[in-house]
C-alpha atoms as a PDB file:
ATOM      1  CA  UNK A   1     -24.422 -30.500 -24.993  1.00  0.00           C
ATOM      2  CA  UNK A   2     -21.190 -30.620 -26.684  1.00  0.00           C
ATOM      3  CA  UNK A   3     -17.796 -29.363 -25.120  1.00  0.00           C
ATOM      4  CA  UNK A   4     -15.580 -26.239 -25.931  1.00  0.00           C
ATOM      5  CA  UNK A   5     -12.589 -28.230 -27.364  1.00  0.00           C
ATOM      6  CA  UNK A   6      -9.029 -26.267 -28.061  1.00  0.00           C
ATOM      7  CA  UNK A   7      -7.135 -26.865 -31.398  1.00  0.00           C
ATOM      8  CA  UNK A   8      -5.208 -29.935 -29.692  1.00  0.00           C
ATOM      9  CA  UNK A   9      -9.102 -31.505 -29.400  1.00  0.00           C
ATOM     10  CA  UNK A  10      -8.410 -31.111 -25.357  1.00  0.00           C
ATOM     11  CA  UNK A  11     -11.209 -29.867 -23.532  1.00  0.00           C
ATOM     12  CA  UNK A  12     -10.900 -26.101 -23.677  1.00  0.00           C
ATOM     13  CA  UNK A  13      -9.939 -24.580 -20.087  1.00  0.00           C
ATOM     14  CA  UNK A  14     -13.590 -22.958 -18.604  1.00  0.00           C
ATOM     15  CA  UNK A  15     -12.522 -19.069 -18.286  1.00  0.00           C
ATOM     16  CA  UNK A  16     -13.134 -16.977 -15.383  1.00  0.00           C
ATOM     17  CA  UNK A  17     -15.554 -14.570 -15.313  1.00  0.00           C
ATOM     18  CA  UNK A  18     -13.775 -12.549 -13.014  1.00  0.00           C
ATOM     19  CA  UNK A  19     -10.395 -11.153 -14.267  1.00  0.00           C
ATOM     20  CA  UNK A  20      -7.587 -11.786 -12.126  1.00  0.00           C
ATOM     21  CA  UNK A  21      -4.396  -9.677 -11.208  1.00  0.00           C
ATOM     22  CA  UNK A  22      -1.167 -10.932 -12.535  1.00  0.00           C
ATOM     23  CA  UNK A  23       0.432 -11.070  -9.055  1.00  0.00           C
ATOM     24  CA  UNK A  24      -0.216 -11.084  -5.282  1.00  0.00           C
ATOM     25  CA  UNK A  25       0.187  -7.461  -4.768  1.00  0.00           C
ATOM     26  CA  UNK A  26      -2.312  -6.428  -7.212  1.00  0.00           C
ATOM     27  CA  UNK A  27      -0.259  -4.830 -10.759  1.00  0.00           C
ATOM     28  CA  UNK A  28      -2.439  -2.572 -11.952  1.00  0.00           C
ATOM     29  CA  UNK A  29      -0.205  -1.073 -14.926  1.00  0.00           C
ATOM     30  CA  UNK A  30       2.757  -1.779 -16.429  1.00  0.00           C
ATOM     31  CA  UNK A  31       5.441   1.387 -17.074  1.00  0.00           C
ATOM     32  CA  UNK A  32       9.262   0.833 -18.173  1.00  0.00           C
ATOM     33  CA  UNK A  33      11.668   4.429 -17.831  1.00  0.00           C
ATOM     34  CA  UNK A  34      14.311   4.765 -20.509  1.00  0.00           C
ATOM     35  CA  UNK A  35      17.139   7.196 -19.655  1.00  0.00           C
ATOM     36  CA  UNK A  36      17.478   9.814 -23.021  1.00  0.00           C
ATOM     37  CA  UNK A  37      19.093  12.914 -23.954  1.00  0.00           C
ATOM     38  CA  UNK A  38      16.934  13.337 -26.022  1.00  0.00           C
ATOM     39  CA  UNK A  39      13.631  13.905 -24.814  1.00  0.00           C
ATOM     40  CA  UNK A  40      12.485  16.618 -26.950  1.00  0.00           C
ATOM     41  CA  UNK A  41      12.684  14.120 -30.318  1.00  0.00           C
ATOM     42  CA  UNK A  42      11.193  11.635 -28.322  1.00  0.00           C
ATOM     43  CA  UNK A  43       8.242  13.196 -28.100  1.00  0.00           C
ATOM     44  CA  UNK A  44       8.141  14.584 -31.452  1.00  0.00           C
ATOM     45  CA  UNK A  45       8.735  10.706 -33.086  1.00  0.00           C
ATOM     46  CA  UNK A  46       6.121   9.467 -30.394  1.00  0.00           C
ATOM     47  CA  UNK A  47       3.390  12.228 -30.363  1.00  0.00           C
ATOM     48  CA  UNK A  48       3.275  13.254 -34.159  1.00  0.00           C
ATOM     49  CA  UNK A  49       4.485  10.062 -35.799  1.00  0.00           C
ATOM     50  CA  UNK A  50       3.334   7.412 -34.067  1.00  0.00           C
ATOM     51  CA  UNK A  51       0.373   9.581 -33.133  1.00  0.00           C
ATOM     52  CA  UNK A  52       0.602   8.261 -29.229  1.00  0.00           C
ATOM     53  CA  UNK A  53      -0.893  10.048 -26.268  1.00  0.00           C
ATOM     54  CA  UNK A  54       2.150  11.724 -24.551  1.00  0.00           C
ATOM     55  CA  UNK A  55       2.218  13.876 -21.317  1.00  0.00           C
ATOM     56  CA  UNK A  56       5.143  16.398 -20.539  1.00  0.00           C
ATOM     57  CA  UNK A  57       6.071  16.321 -16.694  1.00  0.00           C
ATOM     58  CA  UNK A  58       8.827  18.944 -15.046  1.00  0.00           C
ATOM     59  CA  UNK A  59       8.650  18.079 -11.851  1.00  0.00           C
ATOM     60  CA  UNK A  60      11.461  19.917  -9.779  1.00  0.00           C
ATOM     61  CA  UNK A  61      13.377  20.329 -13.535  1.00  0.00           C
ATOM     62  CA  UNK A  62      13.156  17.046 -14.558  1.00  0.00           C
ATOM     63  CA  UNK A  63      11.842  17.343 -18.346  1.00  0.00           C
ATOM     64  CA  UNK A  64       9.884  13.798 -18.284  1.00  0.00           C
ATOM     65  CA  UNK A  65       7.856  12.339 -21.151  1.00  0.00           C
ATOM     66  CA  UNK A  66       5.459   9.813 -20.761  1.00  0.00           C
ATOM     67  CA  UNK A  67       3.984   8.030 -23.145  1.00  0.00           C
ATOM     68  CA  UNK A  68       0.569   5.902 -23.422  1.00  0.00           C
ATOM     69  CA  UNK A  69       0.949   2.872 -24.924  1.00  0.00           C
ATOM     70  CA  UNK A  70      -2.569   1.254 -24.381  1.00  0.00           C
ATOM     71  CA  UNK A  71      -5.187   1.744 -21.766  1.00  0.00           C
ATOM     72  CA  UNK A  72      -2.667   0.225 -19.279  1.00  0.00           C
ATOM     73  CA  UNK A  73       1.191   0.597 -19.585  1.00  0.00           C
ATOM     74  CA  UNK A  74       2.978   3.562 -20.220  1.00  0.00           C
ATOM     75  CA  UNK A  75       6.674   4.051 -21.126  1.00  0.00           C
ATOM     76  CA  UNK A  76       8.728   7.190 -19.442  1.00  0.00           C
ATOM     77  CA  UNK A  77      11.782   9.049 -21.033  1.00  0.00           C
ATOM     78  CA  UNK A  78      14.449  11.260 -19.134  1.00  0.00           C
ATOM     79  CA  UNK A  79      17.292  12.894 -19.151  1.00  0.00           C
ATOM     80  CA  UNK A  80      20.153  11.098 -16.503  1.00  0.00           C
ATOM     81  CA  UNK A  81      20.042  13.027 -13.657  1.00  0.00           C
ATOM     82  CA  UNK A  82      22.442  12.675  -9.978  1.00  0.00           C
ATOM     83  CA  UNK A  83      19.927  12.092  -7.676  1.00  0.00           C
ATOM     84  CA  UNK A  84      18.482   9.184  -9.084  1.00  0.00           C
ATOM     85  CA  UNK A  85      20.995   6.575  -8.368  1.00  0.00           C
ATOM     86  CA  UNK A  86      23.539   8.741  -6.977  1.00  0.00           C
ATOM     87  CA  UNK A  87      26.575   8.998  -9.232  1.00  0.00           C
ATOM     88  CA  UNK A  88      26.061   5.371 -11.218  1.00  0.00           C
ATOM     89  CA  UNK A  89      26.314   5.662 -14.790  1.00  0.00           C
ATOM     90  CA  UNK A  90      23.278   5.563 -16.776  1.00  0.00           C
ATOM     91  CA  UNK A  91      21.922   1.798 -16.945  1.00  0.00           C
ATOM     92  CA  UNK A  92      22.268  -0.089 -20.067  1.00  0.00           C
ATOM     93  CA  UNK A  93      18.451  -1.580 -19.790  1.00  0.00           C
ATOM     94  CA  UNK A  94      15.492   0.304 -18.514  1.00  0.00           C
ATOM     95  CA  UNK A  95      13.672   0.233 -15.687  1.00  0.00           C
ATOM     96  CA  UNK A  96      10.908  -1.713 -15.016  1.00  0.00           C
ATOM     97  CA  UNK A  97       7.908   0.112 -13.291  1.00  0.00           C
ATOM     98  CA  UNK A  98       4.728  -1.181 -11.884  1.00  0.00           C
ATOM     99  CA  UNK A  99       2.172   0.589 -10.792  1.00  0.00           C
ATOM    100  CA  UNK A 100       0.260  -1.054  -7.465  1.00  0.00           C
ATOM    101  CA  UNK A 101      -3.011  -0.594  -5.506  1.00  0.00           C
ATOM    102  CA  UNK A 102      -0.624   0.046  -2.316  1.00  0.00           C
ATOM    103  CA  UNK A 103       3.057   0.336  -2.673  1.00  0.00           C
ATOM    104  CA  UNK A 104       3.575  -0.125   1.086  1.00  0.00           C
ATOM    105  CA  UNK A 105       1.512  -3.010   1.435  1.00  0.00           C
ATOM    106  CA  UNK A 106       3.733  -4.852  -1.509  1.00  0.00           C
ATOM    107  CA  UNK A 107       6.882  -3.854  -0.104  1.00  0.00           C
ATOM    108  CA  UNK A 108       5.795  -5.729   3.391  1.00  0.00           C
ATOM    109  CA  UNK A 109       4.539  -8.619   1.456  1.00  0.00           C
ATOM    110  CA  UNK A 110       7.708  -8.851  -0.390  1.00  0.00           C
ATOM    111  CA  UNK A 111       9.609  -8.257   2.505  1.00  0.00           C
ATOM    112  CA  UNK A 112       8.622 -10.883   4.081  1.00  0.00           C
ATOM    113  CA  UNK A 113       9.134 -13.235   1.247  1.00  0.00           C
ATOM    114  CA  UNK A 114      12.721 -12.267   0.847  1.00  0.00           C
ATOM    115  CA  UNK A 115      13.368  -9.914  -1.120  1.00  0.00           C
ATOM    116  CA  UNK A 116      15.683  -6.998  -0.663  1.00  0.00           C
ATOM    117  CA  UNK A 117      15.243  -3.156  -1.425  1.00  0.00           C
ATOM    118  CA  UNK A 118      16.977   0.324  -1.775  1.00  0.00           C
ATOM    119  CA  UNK A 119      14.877   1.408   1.050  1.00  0.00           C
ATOM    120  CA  UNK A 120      11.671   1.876   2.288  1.00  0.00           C
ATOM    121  CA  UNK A 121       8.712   3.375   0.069  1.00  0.00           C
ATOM    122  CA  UNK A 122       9.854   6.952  -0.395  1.00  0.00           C
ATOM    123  CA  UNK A 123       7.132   9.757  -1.482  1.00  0.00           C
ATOM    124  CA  UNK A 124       8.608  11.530  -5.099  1.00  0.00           C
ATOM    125  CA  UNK A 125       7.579  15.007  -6.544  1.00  0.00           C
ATOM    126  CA  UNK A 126       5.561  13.582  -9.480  1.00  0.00           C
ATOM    127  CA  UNK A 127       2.536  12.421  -6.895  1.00  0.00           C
ATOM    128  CA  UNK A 128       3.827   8.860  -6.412  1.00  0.00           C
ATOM    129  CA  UNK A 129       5.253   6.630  -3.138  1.00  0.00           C
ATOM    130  CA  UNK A 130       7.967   4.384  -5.073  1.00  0.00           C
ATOM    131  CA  UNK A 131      10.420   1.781  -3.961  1.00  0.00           C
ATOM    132  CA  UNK A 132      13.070  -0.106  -5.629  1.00  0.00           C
ATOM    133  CA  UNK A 133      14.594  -3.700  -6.092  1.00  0.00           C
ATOM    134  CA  UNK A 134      16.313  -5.580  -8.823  1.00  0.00           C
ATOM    135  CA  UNK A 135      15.901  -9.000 -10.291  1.00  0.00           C
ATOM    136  CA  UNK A 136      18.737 -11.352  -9.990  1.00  0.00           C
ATOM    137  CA  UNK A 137      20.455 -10.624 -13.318  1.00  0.00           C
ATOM    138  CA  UNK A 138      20.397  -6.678 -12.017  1.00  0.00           C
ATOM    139  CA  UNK A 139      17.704  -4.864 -13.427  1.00  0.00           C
ATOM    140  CA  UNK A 140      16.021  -2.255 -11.614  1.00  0.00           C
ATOM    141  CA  UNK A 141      12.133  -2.384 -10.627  1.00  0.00           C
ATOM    142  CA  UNK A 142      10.326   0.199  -9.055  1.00  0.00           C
ATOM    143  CA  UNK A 143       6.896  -0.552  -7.552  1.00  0.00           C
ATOM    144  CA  UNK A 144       4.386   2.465  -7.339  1.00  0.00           C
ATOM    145  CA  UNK A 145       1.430   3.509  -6.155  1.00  0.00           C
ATOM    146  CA  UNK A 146      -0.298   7.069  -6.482  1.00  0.00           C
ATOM    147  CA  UNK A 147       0.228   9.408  -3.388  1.00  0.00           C
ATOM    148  CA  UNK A 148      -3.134   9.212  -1.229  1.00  0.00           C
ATOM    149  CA  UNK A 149      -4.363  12.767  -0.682  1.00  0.00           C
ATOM    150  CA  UNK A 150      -4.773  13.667   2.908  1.00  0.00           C
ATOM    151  CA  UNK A 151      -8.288  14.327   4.141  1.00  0.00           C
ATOM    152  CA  UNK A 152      -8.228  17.850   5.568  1.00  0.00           C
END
């Protein structure tokens, strides 16, 4: 029986039937938030040009766009608003957002591995628990995970 063989004529690497999460605390999407004032165009370009599934959220005022990308990462738009950061001025890159099977559960694990946050997993209008870090050059990232709903 012959062997799989890359281009290099190395044996090709067997695959794994099982598909594996990109990181310890389980990623399940991928979602980067770009501050805009100009959200209405936005969705105009990416809904009727580009012809991309977009979803309009106004959670307590807040006119967010969100828009699909594939089946797994999504990319937000919103206005800059004060309660966000408190008074910092709009960041020059976006934010990076990952959605997780249990935010709490990834903020202990990460925790205890060193690294610093904002604060504890808070719960946010738009239906997700969501805590922040940065990466060493600055950059915020927010780790998510969908709001359980309580059984009654």
């Amino acid at each position: 029986m012959a062997k799989k063989t890359s281009r290099t004529g190395n044996a090709a690497p067997k695959k794994s039937k099982k598909r594996r999460l990109a990181s310890g605390f389980r990623i399940k999407t991928q979602h980067v938030d770009f501050l805009t004032n100009k959200v209405d165009q936005l969705r105009k370009f990416y809904a009727e040009i580009l012809e991309l599934e977009t979803e309009t959220r106004d959670a307590e005022g807040l006119n967010y766009l969100m828009v699909r990308t594939s089946e797994s990462s999504t990319i937000g738009f919103m206005p800059p608003h004060p309660g966000m950061q408190g008074e910092q001025p709009a960041p020059k890159e976006p934010t990076l957002y990952f959605v997780v099977r249990d935010v709490d559960t990834a903020y202990a694990q990460l925790i205890a591995k060193g690294a610093a946050f904002m604060g504890p997993p808070q719960e946010m209008p738009w239906g997700y628990r969501v805590v922040t870090t940065t990466d060493p050059e600055g950059r915020s990232i927010m780790l998510a995970s969908k709001v359980r709903k309580k059984k009654s």
